[in-house]
Protein backbone atom coordinates (compact mmCIF):
# COMPACT_ATOMS: atom_id res chain seq x y z
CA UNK A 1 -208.57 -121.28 55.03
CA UNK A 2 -207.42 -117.70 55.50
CA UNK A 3 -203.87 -116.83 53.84
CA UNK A 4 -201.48 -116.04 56.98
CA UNK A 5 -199.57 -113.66 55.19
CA UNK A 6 -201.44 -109.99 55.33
CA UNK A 7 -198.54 -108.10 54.11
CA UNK A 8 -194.19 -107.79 53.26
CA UNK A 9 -192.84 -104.38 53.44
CA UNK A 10 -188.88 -103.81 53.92
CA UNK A 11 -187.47 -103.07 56.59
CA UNK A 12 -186.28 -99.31 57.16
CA UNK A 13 -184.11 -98.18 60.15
CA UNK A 14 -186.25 -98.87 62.85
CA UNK A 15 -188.49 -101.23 61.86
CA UNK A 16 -191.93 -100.65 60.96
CA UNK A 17 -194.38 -101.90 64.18
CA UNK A 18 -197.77 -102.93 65.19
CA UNK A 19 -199.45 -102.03 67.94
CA UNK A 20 -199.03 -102.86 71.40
CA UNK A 21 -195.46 -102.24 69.87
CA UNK A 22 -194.04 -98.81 69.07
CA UNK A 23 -190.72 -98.97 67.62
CA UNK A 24 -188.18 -101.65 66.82
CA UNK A 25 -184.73 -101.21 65.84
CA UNK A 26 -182.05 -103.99 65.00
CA UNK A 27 -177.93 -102.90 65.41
CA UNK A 28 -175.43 -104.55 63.84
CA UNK A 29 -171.63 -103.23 64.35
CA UNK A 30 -168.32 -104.43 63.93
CA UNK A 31 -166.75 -102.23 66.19
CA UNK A 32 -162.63 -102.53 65.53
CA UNK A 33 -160.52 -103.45 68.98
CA UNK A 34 -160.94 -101.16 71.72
CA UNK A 35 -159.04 -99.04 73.88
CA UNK A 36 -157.87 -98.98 77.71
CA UNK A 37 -160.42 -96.80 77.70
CA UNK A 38 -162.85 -98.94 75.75
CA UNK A 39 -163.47 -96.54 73.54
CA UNK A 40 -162.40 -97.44 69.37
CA UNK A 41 -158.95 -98.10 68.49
CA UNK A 42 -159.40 -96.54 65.39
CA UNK A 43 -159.52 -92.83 63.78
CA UNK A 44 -163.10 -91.13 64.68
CA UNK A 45 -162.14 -88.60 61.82
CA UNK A 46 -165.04 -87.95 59.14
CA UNK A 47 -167.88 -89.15 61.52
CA UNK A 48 -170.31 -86.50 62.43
CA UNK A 49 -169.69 -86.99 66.02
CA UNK A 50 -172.93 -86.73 68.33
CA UNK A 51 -175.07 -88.03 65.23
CA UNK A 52 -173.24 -90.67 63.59
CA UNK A 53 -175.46 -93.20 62.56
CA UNK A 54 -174.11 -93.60 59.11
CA UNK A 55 -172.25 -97.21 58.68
CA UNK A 56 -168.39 -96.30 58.32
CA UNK A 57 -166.51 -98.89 57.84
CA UNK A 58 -169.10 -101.41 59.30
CA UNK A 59 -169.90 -99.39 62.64
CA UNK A 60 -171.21 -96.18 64.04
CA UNK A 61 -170.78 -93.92 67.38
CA UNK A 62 -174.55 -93.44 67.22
CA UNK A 63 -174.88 -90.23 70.16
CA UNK A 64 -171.79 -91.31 71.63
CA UNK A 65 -168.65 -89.13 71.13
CA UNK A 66 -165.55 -91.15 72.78
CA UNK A 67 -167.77 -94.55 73.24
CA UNK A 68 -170.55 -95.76 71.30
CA UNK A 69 -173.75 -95.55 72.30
CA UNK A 70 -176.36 -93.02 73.77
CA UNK A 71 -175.89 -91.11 76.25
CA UNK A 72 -178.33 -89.84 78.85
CA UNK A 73 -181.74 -89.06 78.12
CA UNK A 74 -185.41 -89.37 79.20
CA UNK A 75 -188.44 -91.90 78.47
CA UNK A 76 -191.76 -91.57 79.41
CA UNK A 77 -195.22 -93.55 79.08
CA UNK A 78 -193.90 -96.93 77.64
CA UNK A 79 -191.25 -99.65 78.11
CA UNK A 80 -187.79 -100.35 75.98
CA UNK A 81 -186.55 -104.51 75.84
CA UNK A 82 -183.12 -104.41 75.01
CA UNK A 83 -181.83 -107.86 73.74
CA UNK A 84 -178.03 -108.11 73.99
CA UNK A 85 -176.66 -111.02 71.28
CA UNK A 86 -173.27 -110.08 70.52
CA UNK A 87 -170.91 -107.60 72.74
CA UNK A 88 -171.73 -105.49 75.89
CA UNK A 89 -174.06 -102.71 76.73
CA UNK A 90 -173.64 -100.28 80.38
CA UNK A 91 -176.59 -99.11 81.73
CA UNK A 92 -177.25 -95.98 84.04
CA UNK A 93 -180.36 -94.21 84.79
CA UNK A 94 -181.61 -91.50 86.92
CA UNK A 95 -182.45 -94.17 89.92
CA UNK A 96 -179.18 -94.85 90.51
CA UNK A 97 -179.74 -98.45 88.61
CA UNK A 98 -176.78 -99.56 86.12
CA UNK A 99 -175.44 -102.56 85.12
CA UNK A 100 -173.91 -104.45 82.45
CA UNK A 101 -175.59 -107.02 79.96
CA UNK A 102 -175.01 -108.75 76.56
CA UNK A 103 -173.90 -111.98 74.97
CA UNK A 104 -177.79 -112.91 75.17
CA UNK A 105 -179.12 -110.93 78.39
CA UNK A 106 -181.89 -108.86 78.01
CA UNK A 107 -183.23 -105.37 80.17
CA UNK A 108 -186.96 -104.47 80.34
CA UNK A 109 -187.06 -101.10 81.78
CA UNK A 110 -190.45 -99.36 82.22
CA UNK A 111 -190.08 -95.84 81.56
CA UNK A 112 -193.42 -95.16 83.44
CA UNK A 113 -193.98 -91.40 85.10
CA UNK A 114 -190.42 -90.79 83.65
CA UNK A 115 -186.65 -91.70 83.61
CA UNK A 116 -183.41 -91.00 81.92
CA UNK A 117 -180.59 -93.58 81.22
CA UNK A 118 -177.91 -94.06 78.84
CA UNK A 119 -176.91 -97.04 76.91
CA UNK A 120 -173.67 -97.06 75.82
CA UNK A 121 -171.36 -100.18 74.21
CA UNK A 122 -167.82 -100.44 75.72
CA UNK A 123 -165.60 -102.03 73.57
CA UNK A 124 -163.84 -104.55 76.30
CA UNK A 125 -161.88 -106.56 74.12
CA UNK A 126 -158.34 -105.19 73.38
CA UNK A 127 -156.92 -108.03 71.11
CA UNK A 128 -159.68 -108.52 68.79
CA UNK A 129 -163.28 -107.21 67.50
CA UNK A 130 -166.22 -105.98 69.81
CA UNK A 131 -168.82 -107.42 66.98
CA UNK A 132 -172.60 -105.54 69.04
CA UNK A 133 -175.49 -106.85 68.10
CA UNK A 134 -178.85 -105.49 69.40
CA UNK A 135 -182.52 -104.95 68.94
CA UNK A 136 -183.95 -102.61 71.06
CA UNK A 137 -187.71 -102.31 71.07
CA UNK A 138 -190.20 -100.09 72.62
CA UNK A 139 -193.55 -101.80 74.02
CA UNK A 140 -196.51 -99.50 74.92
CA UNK A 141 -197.85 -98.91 78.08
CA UNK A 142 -202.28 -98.31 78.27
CA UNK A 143 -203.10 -95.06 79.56
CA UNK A 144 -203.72 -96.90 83.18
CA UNK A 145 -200.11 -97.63 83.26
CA UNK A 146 -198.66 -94.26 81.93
CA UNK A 147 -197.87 -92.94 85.52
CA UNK A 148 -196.57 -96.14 87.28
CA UNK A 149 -192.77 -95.60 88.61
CA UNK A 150 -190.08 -96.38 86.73
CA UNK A 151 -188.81 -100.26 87.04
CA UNK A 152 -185.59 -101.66 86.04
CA UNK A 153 -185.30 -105.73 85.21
CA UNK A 154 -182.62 -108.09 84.01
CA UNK A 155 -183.36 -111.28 82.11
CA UNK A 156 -179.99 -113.25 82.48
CA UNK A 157 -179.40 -115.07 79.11
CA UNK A 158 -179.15 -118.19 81.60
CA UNK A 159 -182.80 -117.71 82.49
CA UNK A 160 -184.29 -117.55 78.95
CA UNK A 161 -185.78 -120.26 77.75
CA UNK A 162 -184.24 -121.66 74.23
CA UNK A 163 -186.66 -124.13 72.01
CA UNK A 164 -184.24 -126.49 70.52
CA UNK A 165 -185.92 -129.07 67.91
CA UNK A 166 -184.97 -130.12 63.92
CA UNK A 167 -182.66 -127.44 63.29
CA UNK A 168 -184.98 -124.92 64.75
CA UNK A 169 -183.90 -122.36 68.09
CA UNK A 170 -186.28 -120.04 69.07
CA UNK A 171 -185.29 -117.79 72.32
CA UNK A 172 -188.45 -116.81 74.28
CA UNK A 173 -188.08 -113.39 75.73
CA UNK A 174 -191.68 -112.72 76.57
CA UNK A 175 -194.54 -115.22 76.39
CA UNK A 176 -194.94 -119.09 75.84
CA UNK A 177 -193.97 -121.67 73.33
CA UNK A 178 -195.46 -125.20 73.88
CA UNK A 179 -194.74 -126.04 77.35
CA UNK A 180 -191.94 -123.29 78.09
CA UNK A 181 -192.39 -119.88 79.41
CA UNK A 182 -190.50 -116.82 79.23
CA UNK A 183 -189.21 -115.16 82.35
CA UNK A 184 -191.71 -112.46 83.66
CA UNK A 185 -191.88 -109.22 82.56
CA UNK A 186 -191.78 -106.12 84.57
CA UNK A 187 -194.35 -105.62 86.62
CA UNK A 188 -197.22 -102.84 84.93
CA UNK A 189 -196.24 -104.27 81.35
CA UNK A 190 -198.61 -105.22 79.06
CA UNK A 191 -197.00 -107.91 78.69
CA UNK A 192 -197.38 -109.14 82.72
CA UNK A 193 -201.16 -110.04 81.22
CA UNK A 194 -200.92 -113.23 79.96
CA UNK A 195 -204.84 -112.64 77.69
CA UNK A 196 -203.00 -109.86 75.87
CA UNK A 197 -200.44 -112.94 74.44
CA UNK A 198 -197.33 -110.64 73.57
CA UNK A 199 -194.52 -112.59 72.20
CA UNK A 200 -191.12 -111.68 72.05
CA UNK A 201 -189.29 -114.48 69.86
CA UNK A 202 -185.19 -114.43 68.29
CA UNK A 203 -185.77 -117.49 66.14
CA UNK A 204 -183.15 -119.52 64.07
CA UNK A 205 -183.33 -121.88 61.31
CA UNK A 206 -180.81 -124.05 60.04
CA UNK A 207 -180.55 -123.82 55.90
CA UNK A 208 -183.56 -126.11 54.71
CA UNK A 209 -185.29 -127.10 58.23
CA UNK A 210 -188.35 -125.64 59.24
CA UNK A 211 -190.14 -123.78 62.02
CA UNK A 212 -194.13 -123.78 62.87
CA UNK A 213 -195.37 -120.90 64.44
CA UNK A 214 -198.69 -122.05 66.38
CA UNK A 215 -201.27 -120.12 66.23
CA UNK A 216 -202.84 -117.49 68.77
CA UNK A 217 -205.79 -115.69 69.29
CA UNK A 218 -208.23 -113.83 67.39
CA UNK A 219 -207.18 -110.04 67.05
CA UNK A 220 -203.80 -110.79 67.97
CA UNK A 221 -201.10 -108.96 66.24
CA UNK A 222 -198.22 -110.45 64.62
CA UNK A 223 -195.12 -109.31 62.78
CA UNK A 224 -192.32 -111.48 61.37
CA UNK A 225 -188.65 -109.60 60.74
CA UNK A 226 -186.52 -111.50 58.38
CA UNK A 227 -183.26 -110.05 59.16
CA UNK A 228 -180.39 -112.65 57.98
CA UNK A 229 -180.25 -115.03 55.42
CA UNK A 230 -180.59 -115.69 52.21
CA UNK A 231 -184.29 -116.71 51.60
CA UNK A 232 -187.42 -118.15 53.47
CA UNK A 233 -190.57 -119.72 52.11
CA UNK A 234 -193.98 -119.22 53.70
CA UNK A 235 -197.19 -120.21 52.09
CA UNK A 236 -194.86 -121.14 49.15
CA UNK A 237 -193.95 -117.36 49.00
CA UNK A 238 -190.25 -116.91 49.01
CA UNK A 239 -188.93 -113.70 50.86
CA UNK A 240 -185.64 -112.33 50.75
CA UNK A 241 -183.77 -110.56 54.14
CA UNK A 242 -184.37 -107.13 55.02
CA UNK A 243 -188.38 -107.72 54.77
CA UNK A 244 -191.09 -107.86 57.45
CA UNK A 245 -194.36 -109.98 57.36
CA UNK A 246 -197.16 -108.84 59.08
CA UNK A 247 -199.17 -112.56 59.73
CA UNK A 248 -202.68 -113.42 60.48
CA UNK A 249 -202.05 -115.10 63.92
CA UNK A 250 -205.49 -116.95 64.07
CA UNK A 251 -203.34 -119.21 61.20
CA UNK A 252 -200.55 -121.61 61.86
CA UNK A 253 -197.82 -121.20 59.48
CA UNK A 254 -194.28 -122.67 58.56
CA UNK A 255 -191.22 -121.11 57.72
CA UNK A 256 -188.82 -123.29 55.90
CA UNK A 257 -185.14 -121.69 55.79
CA UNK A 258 -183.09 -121.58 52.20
CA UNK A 259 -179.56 -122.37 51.23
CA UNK A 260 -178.51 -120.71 54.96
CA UNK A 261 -179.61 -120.41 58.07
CA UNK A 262 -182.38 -117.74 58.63
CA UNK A 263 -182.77 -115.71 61.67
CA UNK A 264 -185.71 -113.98 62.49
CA UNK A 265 -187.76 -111.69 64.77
CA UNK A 266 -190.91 -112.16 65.97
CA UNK A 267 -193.17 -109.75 68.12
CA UNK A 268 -196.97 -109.90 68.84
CA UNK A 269 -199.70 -108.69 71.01
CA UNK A 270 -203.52 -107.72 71.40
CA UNK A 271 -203.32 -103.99 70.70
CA UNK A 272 -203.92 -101.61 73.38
CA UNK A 273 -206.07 -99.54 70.76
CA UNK A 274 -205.87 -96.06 72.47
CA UNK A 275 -204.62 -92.86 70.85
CA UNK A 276 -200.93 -92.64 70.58
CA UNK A 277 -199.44 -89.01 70.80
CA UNK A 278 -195.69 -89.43 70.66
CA UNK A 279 -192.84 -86.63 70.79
CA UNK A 280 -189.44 -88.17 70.43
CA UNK A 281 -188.25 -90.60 74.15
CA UNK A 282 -192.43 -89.42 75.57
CA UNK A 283 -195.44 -91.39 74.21
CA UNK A 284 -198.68 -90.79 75.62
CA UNK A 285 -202.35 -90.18 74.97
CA UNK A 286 -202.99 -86.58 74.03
CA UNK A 287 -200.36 -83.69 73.09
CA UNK A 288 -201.49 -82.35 76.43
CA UNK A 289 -199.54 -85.18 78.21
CA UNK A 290 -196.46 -84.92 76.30
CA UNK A 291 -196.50 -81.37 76.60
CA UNK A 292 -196.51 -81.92 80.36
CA UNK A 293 -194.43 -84.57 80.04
CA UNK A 294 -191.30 -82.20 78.61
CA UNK A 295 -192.53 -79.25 81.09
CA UNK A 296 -192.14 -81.88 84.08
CA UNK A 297 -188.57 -83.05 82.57
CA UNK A 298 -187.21 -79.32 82.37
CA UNK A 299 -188.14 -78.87 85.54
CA UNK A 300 -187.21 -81.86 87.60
CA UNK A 301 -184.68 -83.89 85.01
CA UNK A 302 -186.86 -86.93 86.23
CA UNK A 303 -184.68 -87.10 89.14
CA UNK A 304 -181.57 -85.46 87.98
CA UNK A 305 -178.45 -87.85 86.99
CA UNK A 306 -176.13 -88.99 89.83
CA UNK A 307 -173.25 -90.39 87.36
CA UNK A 308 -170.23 -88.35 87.01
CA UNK A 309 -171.08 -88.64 83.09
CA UNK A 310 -173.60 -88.63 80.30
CA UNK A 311 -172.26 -91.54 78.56
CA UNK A 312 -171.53 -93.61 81.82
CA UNK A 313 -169.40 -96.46 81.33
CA UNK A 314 -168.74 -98.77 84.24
CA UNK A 315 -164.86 -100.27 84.99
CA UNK A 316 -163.24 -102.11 82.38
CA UNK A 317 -162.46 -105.57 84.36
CA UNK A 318 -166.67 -105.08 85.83
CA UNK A 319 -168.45 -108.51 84.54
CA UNK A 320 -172.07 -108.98 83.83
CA UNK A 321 -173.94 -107.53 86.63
CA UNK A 322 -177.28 -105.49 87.92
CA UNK A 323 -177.21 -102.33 90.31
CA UNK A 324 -181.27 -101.93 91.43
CA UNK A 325 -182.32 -98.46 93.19
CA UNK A 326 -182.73 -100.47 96.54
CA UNK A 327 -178.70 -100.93 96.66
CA UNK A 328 -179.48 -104.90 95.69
CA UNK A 329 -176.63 -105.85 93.66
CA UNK A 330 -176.53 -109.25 91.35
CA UNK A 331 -173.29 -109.80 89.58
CA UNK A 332 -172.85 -112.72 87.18
């Protein structure tokens, strides 16, 4: 039998990927009560505004300077899954799209020919914490799929599939476990090819139960991001949070949780296995491309920005909801 575990490495800030993945990155804040204007309720004094990604005391502003967050800027020549678990993000882009999502929703936006949006985190809650808690995680698009146009989708949290079974909860965000199937993906992903098997998987483990993770096919890739916890064992090889496991997916394997419950990450895929040239938000093939990439962005702003600010933020009392370029509007 071949050993399922090919390597542990520790996680950095973002998370080291395989491909058809290009980046991962995991946010944890515990933003204080907010403002009418949703922005902190708290003293912004000694953060290096615009750049604060330093934890101060147990949050950031990331590129945001009154609310958290990031404000506008461009992607091109891959897709970014944002999955929402705790508190609120508002979306705007260059299509006129925005909405609102979190407490389990998830976006899939394909950057394609070229977009800008901002993501910032509105703290909404006046009379008590605005705990965010986020991965956000860049897929890759194949050269074939570099140019499509830009597509915006929500996955409502009440249209995800969740695996409950003997203290196991796995939430499928992109492809299949045992009989259930993730909602599908945009479009031109990689993903939207079910041979190429990409998973997308927030698993939980109650302290001492276990979870099998089936196996899939030959060549697949598969990574494993312990995040929170105190210890798991797999292949009698104990592993302590903060660490990622890159698995042989031809293998089934078992993760059995320690003294608390474990919660993990999982994301896999056939790679794409073309050349990756990559220049900050553009990814492409050749340095050519993202050359032309950032000449085509000066020049046209991917469409310009029709929001009356960088960092966006939609009303206070505005639920859950979706704003699509066609003027289709889904509120929840």
């Amino acid at each position: 039998m071949k050993k399922a575990i090919k390597n542990i490495f520790t996680l950095g800030f973002p998370w080291q990927t395989q491909d058809p993945f290009l980046f991962c990155v995991y946010h944890l804040d515990h933003y204080p009560k907010g403002r009418e204007d949703m922005s902190p309720a708290a003293s912004l004094e000694g953060r290096n505004l615009g750049n604060d990604f330093t934890i101060k005391d147990g949050w950031r502003m990331y590129h945001g300077q009154t609310i958290p967050g990031f404000p506008a800027h461009p992607h091109r020549g891959f897709e970014t899954i944002t999955i929402v678990n705790k508190g609120f993000c508002d979306h705007s882009d260059s299509l006129g799209a925005a909405g609102r999502f979190g407490e389990g929703d998830v976006q899939w936006m394909t950057a394609g020919n070229g977009v800008q949006h901002s993501e910032m985190f509105p703290l909404l809650e006046t009379d008590k914490e605005n705990t965010l808690e986020l991965f956000q995680i860049w897929l890759n698009l194949p050269q074939k799929s570099k140019f499509v146009d830009p597509h915006f989708k929500m996955l409502w949290h009440e249209d995800i599939p969740i695996i409950t079974s003997e203290g196991t909860r796995i939430k499928i965000v992109a492809g299949s476990y045992g009989e259930a199937d993730a909602p599908p993906p945009a479009p031109d992903s990689w993903a939207a090819d079910k041979s190429n098997e990409v998973a997308i998987w927030n698993i939980q483990i109650e302290p001492h139960s276990t979870c099998t993770l089936p196996k899939a096919s030959k060549g697949i890739n598969r990574t494993l991001y312990f995040y929170e916890g105190d210890t798991i064992s797999l292949e009698d090889t104990s592993i302590t949070p903060n660490q990622g496991i890159e698995l042989n997916a031809e293998e089934e394997i078992v993760i059995q949780a320690g003294q608390k419950s474990a919660y993990l990450l999982l994301l896999q895929g056939k790679p794409i296995n073309e050349p990756v040239a990559k220049y900050g938000p553009f990814v492409m093939n050749t340095q050519k491309e993202i050359q032309d990439a950032m000449e085509q962005y000066r020049l046209t702003q991917y469409g310009g920005w029709p929001w009356p600010h960088a960092d966006n933020v939609h009303d206070k009392e505005r639920g859950r909801f979706a704003k699509y370029p066609d003027e289709t509007l889904v509120e929840k």
